[in-house]
Protein backbone atom coordinates (compact mmCIF):
# COMPACT_ATOMS: atom_id res chain seq x y z
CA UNK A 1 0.00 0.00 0.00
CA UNK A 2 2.90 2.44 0.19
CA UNK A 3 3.63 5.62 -2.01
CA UNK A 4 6.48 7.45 -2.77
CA UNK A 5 6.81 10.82 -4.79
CA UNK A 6 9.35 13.22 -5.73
CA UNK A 7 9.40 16.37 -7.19
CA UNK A 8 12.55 18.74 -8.46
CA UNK A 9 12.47 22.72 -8.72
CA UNK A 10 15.19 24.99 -9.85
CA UNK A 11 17.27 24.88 -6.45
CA UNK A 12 15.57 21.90 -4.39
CA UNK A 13 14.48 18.31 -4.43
CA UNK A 14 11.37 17.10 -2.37
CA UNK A 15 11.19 13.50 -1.14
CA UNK A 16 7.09 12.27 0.02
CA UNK A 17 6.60 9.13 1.64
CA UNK A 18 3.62 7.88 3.16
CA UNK A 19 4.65 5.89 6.83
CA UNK A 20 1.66 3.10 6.88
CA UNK A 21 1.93 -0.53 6.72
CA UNK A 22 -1.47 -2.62 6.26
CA UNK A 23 -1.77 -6.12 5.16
CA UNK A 24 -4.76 -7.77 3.83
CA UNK A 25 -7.39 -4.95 5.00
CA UNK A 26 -5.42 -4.58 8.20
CA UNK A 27 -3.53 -1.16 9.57
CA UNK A 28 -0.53 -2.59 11.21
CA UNK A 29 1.91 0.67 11.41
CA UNK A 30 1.73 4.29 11.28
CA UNK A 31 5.34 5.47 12.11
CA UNK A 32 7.72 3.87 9.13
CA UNK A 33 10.12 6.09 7.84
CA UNK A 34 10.36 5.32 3.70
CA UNK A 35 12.69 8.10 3.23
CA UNK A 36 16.55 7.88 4.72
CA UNK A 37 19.62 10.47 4.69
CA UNK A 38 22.17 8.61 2.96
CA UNK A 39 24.38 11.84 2.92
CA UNK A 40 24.27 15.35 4.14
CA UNK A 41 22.28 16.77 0.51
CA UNK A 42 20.93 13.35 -0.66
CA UNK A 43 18.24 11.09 0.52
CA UNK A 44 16.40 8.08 -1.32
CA UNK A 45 12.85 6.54 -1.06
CA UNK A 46 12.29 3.32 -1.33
CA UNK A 47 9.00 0.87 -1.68
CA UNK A 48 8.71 -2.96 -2.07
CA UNK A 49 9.31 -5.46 0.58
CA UNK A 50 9.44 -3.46 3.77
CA UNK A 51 11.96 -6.13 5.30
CA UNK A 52 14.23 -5.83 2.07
CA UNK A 53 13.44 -2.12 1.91
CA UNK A 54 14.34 -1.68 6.05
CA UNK A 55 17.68 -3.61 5.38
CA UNK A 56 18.56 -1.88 2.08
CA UNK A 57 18.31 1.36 2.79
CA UNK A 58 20.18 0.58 6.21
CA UNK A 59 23.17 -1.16 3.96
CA UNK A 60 23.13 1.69 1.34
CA UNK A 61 23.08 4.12 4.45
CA UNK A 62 26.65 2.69 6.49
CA UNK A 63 28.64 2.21 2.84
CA UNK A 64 28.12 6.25 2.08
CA UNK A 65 29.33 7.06 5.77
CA UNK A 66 31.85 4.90 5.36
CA UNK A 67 32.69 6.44 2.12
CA UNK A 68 32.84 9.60 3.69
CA UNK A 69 35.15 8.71 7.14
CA UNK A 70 37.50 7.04 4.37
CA UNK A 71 37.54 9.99 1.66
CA UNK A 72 36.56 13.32 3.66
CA UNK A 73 33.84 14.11 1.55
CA UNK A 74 30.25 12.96 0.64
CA UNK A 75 29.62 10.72 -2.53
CA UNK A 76 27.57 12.53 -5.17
CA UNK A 77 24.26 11.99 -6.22
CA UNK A 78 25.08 10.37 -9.13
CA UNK A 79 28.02 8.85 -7.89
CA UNK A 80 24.99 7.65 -5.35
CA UNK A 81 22.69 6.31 -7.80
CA UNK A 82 25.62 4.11 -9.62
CA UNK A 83 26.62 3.29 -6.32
CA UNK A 84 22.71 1.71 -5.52
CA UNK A 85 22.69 0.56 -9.13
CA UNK A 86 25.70 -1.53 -8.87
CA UNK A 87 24.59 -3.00 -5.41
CA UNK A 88 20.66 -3.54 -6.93
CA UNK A 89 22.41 -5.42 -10.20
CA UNK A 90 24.96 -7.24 -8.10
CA UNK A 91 22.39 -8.87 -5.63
CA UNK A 92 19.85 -9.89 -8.15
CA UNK A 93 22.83 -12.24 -9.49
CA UNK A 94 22.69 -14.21 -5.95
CA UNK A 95 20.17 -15.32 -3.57
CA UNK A 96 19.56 -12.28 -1.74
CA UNK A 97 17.39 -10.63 -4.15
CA UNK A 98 16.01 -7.16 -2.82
CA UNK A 99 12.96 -6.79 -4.00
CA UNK A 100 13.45 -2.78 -3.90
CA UNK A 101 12.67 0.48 -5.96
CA UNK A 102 13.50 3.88 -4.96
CA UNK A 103 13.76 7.45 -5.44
CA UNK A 104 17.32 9.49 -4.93
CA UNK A 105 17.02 13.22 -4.54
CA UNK A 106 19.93 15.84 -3.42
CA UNK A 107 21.57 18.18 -4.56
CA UNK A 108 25.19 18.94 -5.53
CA UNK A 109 27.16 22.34 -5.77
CA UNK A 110 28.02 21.34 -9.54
CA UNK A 111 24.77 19.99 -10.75
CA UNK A 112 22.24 21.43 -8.93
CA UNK A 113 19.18 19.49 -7.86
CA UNK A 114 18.89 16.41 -9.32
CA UNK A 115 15.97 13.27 -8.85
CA UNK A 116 16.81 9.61 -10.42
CA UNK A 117 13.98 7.07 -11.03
CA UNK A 118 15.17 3.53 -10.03
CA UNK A 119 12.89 0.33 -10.64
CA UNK A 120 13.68 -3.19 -8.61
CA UNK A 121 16.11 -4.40 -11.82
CA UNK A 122 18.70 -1.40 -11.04
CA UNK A 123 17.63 0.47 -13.94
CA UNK A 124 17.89 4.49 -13.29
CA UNK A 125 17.01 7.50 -15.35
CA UNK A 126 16.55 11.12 -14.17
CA UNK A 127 13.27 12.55 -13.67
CA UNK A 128 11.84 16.00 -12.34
CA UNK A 129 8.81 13.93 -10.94
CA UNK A 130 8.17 10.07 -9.86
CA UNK A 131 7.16 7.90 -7.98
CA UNK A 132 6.50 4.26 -7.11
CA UNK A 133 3.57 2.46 -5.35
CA UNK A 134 0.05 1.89 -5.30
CA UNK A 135 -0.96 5.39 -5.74
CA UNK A 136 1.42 6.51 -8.19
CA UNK A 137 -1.09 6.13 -11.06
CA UNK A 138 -3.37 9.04 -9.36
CA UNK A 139 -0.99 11.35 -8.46
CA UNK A 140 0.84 11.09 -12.20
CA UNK A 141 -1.96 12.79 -13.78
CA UNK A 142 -2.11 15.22 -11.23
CA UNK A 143 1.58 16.25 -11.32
CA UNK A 144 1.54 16.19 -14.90
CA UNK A 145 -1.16 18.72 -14.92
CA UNK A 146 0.21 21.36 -12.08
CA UNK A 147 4.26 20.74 -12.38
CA UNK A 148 6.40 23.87 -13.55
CA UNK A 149 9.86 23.53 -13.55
CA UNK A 150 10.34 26.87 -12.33
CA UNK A 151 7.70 26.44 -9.61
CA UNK A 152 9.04 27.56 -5.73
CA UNK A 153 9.15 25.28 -2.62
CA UNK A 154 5.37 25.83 -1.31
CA UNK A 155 3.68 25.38 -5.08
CA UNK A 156 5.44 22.26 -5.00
CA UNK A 157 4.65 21.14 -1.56
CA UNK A 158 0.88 22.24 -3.04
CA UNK A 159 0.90 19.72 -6.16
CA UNK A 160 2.22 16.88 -3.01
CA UNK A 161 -0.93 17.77 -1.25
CA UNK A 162 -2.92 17.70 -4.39
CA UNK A 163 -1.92 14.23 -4.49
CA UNK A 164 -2.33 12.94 -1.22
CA UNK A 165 -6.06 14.83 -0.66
CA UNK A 166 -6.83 11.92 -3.94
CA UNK A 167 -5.46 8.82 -2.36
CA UNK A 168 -7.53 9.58 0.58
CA UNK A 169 -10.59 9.84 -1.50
CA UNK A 170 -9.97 7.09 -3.98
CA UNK A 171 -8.35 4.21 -1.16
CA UNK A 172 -10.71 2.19 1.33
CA UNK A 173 -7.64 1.68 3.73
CA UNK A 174 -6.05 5.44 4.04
CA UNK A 175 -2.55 6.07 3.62
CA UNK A 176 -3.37 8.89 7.04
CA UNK A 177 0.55 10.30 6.80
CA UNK A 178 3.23 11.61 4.44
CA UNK A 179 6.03 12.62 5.56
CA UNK A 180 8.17 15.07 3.40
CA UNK A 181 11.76 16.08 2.62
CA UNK A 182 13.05 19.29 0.95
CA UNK A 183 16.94 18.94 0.37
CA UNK A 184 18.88 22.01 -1.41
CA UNK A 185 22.40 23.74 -1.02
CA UNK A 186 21.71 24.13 2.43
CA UNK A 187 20.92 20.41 3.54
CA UNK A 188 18.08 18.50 4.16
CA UNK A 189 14.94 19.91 5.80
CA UNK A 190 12.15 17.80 7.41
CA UNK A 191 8.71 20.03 5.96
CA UNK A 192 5.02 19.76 7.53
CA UNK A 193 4.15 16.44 7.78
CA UNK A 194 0.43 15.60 5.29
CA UNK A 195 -1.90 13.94 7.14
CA UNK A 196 -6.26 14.29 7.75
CA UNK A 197 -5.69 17.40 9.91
CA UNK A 198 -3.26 19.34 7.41
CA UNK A 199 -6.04 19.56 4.98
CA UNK A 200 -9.47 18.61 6.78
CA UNK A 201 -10.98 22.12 5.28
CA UNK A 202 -10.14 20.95 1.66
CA UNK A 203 -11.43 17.11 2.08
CA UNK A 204 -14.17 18.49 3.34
CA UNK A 205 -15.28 20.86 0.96
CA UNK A 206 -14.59 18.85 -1.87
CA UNK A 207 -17.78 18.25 -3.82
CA UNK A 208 -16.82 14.57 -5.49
CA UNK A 209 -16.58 13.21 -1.77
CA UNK A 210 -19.21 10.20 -0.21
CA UNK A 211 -19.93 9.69 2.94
C-alpha cells in the first residue's frame, strides 16, 4: 500500500513518503520512515518489501558514511545512484534478491538538484517527478497537470498535497501520513508532515466526496 513521490524545482528536491503498513485490509503501522539520509544533501525513497526495503536502505546508508570517514567528503548523487545501481544489479545475481525500488534526490554544488527514477532491476534514469507504489497512477496525472519547472518550494509542496487529498478519497484503507523532505544547497529539511488534519478544510469541501 505504500507511495512514494518526488518532485525537483530549480534549487531543491522534495522527497514524500507515506509511513503506513497494512496487510490484507489490516492497519498494522503508522510510524515507518520510507525516506533515509544517505548523505548530508541526498536522501532516497524506497518501496517494495518493507523487510528488504528496512535492510537496504540501512546497507546503502553505512557504505556512504563509510565512504565519507574514508575519503573526507560525501559521494555525489550520481556517484549515489551508480553506487545503488551496482549494489541492486549485483544482488539480483545471488540469492539475496532485494525486491526494492527507490527514489534518490539531493543536490550537488556542480549539478544542482537532481531526482533519479530507479525500478527493482537497477535500472535508473533522471526525472523531475516520480514515484513508485500503489498510488502513483493518481498522483501522475495530477503532477503532470500542475508541475512547472520553475515552480518555488510551497507550489510544490501544493501539487504533493494535491496528491495525497486523492489517495484519501480514492483508497478504502487510508494512507493517514506523508512525511516530506526538501533537500537544497543548504541540507536536508524535514517540511510539515500531510496527514487528515493538514487539509481537513479541503477534504471536506470537496464536492466529489461520499460519505
Amino acid at each position: 500500500m505504500e507511495t512514494i513521490l518526488g518532485v525537483k524545482g530549480t534549487d531543491f528536491v522534495i522527497l514524500a513518503s507515506d509511513t503506513m503498513v497494512s496487510k490484507s485490509g489490516m492497519w498494522l503501522d503508522d510510524e515507518v520512515e520510507r525516506t533515509n539520509r544517505i548523505s548530508d544533501c541526498c536522501m532516497i525513497s524506497t518501496a517494495g518489501d518493507g523487510g528488504d526495503c528496512l535492510q537496504f536502505s540501512d546497507f546503502i546508508q553505512r557504505n556512504m558514511d563509510l565512504y565519507k570517514v574514508t575519503n573526507g567528503y560525501d559521494l555525489t548523487v550520481r556517484g549515489a545512484v551508480h553506487f545503488i545501481r551496482s549494489q541492486l544489479t549485483t544482488y539480483r545475481k545471488s540469492n539475496c534478491n532485494y525486491k526494492v525500488a527507490l527514489l534518490v534526490g539531493g543536490y550537488d554544488l556542480s549539478s544542482g538538484p537532481e531526482l533519479h527514477y530507479m525500478d527493482y532491476f537497477g535500472n535508473s534514469v533522471p526525472v523531475r517527478y516520480g514515484g513508485h507504489g500503489i498510488g502513483i497512477n493518481f498522483c501522475t496525472p495530477i503532477i503532470e497537470e500542475f508541475y512547472k519547472p520553475d515552480m518555488d518550494t510551497q507550489a510544490a509542496y501544493d501539487v504533493i498535497k494535491k496528491c495525497v487529498i486523492e489517495l484519501y478519497k480514492r483508497f478504502v484503507i487510508n494512507l493517514r501520513n506523508f512525511d516530506l523532505f526538501l533537500i537544497n544547497k543548504e541540507g536536508i529539511t524535514k517540511m510539515n508532515r500531510i496527514n487528515l488534519e493538514s487539509f481537513r478544510g479541503d477534504f471536506l469541501a470537496s464536492p466529489k466526496r461520499r460519505i
